[in-house]
N, C-alpha and C. Protein backbone atom coordinates (compact mmCIF):
# COMPACT_ATOMS: atom_id res chain seq x y z
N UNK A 1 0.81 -1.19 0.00
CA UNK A 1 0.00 0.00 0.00
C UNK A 1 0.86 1.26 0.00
N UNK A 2 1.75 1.53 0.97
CA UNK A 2 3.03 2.46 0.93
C UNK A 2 3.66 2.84 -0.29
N UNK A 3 3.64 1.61 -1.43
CA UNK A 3 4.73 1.79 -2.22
C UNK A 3 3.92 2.35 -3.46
N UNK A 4 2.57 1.63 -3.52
CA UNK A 4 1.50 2.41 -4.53
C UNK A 4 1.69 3.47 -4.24
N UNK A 5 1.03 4.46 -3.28
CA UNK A 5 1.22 6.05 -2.53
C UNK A 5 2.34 6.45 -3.05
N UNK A 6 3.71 6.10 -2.90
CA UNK A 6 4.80 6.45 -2.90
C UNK A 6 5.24 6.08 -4.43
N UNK A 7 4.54 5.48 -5.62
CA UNK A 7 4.41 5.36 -6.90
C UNK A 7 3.66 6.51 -7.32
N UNK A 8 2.35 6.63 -7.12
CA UNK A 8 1.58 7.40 -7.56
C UNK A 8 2.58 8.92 -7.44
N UNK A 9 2.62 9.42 -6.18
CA UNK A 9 3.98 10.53 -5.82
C UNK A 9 4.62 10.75 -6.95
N UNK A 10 5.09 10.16 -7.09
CA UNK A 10 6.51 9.95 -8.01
C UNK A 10 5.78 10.32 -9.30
N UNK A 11 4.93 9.24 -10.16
CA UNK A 11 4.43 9.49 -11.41
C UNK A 11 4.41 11.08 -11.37
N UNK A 12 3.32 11.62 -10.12
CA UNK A 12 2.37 12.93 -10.04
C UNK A 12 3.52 13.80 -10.53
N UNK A 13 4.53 13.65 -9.96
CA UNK A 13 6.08 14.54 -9.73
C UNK A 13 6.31 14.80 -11.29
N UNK A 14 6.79 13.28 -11.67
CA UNK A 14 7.10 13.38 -13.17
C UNK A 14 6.55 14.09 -14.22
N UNK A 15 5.11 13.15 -14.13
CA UNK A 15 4.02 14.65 -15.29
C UNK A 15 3.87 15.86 -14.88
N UNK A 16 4.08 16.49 -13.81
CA UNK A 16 4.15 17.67 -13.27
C UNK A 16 5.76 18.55 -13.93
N UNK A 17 6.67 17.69 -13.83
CA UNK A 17 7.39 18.19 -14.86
C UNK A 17 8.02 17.93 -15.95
N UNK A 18 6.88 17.16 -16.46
CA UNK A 18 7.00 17.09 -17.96
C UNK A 18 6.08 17.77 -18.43
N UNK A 19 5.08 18.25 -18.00
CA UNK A 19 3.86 19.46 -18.74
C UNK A 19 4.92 20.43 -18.15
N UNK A 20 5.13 21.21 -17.59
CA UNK A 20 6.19 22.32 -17.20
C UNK A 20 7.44 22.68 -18.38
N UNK A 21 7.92 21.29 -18.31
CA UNK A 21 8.89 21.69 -19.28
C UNK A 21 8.26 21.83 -21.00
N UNK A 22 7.06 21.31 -20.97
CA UNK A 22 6.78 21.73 -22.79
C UNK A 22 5.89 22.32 -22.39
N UNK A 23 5.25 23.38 -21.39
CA UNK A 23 4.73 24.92 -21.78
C UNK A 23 5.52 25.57 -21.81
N UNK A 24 7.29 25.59 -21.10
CA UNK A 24 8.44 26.19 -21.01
C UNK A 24 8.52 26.36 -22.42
N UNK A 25 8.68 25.09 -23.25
CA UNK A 25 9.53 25.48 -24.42
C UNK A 25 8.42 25.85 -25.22
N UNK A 26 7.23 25.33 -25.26
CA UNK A 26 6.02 26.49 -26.06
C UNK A 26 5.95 28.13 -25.88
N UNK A 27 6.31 28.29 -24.43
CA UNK A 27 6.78 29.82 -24.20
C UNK A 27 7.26 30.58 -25.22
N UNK A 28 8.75 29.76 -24.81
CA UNK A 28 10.15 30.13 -25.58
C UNK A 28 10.00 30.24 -27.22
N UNK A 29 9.00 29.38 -27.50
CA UNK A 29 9.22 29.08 -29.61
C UNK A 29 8.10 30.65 -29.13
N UNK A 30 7.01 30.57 -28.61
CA UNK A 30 6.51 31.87 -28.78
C UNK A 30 7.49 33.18 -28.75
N UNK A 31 8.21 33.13 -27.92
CA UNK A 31 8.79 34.74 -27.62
C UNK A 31 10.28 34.79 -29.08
N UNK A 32 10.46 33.38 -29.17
CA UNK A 32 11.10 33.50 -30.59
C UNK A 32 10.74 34.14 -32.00
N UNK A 33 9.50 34.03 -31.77
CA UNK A 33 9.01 34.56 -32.80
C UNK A 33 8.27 35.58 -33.24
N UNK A 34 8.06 36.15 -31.49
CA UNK A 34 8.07 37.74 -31.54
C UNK A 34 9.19 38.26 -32.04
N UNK A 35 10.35 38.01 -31.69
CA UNK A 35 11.62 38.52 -31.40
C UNK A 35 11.80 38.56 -32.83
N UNK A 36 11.60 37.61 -33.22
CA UNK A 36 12.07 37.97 -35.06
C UNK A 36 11.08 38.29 -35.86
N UNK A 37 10.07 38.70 -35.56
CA UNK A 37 9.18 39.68 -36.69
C UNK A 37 9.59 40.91 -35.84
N UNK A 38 9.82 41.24 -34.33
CA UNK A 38 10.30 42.40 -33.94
C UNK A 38 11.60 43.24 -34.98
N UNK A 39 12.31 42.25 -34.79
CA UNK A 39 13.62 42.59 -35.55
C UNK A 39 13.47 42.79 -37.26
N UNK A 40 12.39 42.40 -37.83
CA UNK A 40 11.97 42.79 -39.41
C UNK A 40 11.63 43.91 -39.64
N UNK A 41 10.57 44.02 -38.44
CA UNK A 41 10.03 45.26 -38.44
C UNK A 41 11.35 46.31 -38.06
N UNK A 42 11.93 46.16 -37.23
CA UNK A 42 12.89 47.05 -37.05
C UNK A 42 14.31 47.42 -38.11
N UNK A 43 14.00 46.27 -38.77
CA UNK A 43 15.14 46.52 -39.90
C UNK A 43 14.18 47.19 -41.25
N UNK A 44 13.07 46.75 -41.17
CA UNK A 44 12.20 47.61 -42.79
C UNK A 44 11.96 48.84 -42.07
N UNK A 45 11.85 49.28 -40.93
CA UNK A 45 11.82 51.07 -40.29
C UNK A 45 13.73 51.82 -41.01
N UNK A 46 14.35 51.04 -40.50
CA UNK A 46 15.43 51.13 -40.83
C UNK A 46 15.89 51.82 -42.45
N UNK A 47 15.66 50.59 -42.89
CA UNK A 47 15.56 50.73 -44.76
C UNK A 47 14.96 51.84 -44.96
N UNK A 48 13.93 52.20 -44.38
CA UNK A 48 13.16 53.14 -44.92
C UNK A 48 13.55 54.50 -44.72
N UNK A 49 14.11 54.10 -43.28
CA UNK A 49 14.78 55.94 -42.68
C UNK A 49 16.13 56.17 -43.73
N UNK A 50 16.50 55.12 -43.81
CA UNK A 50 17.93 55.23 -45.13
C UNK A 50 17.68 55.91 -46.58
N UNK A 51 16.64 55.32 -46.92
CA UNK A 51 16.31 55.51 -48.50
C UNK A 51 15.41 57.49 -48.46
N UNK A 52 14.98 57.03 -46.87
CA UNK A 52 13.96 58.67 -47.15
C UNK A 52 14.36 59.87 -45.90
N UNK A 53 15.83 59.82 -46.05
CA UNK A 53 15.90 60.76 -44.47
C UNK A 53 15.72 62.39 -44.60
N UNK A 54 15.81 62.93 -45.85
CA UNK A 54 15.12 63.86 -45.91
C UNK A 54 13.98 64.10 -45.53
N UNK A 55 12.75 62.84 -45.74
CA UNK A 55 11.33 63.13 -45.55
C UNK A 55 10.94 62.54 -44.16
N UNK A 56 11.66 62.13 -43.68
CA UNK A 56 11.48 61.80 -41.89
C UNK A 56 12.17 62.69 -41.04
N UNK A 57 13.26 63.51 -41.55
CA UNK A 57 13.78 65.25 -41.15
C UNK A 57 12.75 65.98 -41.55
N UNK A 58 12.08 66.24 -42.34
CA UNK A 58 10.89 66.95 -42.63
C UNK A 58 9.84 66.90 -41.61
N UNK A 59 9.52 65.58 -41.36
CA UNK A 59 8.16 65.35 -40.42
C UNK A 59 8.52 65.51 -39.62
N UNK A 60 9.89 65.06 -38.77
CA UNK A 60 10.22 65.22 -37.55
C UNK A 60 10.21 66.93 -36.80
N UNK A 61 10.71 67.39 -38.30
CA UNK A 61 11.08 69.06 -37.96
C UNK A 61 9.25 70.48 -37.71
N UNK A 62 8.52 69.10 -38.83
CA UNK A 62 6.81 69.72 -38.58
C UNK A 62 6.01 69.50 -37.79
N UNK A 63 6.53 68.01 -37.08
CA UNK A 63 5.98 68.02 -35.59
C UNK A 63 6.36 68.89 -34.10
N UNK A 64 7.77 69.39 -34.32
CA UNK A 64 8.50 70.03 -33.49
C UNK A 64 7.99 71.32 -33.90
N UNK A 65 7.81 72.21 -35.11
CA UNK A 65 7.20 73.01 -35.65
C UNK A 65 5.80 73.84 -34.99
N UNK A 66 5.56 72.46 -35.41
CA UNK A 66 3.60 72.59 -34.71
C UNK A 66 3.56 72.46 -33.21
N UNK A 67 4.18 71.76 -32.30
CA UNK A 67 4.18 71.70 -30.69
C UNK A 67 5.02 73.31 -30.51
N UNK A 68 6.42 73.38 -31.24
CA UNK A 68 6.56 75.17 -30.30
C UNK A 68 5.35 76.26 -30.90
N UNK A 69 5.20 75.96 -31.67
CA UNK A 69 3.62 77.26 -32.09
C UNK A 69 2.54 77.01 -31.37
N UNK A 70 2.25 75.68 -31.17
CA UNK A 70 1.55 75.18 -30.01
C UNK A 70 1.51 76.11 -28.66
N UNK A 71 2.54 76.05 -28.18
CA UNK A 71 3.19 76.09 -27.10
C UNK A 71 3.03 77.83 -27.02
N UNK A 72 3.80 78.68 -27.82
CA UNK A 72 3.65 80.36 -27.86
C UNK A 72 2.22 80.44 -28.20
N UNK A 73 1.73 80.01 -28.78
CA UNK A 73 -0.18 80.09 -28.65
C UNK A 73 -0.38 80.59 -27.24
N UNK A 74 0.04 79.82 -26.33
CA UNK A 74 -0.55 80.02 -24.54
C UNK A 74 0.07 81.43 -24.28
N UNK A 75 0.51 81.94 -24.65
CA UNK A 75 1.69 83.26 -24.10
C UNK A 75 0.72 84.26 -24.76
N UNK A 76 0.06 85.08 -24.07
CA UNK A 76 -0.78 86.27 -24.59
C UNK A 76 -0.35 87.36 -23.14
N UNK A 77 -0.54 88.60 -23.72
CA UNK A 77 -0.44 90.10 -22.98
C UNK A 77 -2.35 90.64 -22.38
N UNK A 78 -2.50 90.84 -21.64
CA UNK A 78 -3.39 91.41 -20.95
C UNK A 78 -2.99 92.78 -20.60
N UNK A 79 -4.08 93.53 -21.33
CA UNK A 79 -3.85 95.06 -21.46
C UNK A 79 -5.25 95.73 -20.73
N UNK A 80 -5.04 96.63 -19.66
CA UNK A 80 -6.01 97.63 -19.77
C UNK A 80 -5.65 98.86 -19.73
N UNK A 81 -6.74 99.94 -20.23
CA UNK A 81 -6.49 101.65 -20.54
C UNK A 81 -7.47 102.14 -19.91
N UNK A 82 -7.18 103.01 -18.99
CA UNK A 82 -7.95 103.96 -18.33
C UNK A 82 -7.13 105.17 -17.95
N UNK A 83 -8.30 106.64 -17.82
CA UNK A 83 -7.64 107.91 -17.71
C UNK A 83 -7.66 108.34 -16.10
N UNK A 84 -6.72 108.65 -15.71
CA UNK A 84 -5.87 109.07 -14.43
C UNK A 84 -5.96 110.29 -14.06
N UNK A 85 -6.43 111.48 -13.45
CA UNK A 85 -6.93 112.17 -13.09
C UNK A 85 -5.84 113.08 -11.38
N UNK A 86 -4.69 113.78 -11.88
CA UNK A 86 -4.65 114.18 -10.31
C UNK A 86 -5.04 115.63 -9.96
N UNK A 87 -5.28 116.18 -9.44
CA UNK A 87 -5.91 117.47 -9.27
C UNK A 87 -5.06 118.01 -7.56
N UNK A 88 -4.83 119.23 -8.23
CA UNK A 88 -3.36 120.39 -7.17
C UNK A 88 -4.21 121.48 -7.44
N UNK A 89 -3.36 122.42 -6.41
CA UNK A 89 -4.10 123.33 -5.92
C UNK A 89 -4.13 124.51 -6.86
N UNK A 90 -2.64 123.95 -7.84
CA UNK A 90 -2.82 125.16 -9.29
C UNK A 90 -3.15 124.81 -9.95
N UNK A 91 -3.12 122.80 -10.41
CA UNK A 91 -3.62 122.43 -12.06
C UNK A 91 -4.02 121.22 -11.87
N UNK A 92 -4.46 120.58 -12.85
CA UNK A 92 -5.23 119.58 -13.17
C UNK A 92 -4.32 119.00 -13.81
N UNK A 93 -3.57 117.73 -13.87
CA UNK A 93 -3.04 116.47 -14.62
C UNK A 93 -3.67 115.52 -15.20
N UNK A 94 -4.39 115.54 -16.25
CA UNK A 94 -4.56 114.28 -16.67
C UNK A 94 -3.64 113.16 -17.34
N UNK A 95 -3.46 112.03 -17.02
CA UNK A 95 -2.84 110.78 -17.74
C UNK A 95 -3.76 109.81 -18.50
N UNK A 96 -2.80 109.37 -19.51
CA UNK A 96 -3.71 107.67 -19.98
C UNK A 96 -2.43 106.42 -19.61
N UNK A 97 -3.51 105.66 -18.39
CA UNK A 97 -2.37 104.92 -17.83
C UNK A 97 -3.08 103.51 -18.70
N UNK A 98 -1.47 102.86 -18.96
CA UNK A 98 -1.73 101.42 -19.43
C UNK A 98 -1.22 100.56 -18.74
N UNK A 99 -1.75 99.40 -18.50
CA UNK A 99 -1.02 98.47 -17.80
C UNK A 99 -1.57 97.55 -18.32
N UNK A 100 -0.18 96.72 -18.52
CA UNK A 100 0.35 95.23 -19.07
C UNK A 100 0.44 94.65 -17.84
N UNK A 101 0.47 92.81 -18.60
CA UNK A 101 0.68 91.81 -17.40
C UNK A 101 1.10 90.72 -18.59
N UNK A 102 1.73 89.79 -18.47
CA UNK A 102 2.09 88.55 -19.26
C UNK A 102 1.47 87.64 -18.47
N UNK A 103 0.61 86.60 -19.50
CA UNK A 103 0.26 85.77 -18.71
C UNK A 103 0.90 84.23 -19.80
N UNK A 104 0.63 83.06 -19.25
CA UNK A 104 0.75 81.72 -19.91
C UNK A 104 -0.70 80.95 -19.91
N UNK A 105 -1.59 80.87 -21.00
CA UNK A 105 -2.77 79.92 -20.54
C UNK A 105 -3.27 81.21 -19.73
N UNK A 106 -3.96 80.55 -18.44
CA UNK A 106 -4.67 81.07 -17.27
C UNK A 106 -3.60 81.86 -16.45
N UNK A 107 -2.37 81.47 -16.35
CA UNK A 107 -1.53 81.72 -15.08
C UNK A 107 -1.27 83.32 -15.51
N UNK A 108 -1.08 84.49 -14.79
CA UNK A 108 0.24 85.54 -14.89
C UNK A 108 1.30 85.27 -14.59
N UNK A 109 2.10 85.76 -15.14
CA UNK A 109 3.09 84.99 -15.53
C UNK A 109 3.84 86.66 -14.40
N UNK A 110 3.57 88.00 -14.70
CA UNK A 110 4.33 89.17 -13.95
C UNK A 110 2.80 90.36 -13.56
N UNK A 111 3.46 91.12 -12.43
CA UNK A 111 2.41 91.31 -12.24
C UNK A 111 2.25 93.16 -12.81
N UNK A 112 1.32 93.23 -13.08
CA UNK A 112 0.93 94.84 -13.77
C UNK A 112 1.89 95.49 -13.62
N UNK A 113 2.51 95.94 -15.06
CA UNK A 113 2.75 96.88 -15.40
C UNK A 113 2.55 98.05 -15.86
N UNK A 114 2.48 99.13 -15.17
CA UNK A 114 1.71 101.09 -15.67
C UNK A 114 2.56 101.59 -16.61
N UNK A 115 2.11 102.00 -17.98
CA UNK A 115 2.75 102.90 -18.24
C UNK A 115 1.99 104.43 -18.30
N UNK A 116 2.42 105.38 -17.57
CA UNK A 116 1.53 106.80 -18.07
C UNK A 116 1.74 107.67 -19.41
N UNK A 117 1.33 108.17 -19.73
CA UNK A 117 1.32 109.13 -20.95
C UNK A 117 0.25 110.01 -20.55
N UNK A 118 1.09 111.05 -20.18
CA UNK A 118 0.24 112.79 -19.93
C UNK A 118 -0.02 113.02 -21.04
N UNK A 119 -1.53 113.45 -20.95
CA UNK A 119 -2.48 113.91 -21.89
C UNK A 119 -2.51 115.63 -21.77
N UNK A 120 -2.72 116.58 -20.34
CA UNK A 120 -2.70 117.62 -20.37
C UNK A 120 -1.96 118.07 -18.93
């Protein structure tokens, strides 16, 4: 009775790694053969950047193109104009004050800048 138990064991052991070792190597033929359509593909990208590197400097340079114009798109000036008014005991000053601010997107970027220009 012991030695049945201690048979059965053993068999269980064996087919346990003998299915192990041929999903191992079913693995392996799989990742083989990623690996070499990987490498086709990476050699016909290749060929291609060879035969056309002018026109992949081109695209490369119109994607970089379009993201910095992109990019200065967000950069706008915020302007307001209003008239300034000081009043003394001999004259009247009027100004036209402007003030700037740089902003990015939403953010300010500095904070108000006045410029005056006397009017009278």
């Amino acid at each position: 009775m012991g030695s049945v138990i201690l048979l059965s064991i053993i068999a269980g052991l064996g087919s346990a790694g003998l299915v192990s070792f041929v999903m191992r190597c079913r693995w392996l033929c799989g990742v083989s053969e990623v690996r070499a359509r990987l490498h086709e593909l990476h050699a016909a990208a290749e060929v291609r950047r060879r035969q056309h590197p002018a026109a992949c400097w081109q695209t490369i340079q119109a994607g970089r193109s379009e993201a910095f114009e992109e990019f200065l798109a967000g950069f706008w000036v915020e302007r307001r104009q209003y008239r300034r008014q000081r009043r003394s005991l001999l004259r009247n000053r009027e100004a036209l004050v402007i003030a700037e601010r740089s902003c990015f997107r939403d953010l300010p970027l500095t904070n108000w800048i006045e410029y005056e220009i006397r009017i009278a």
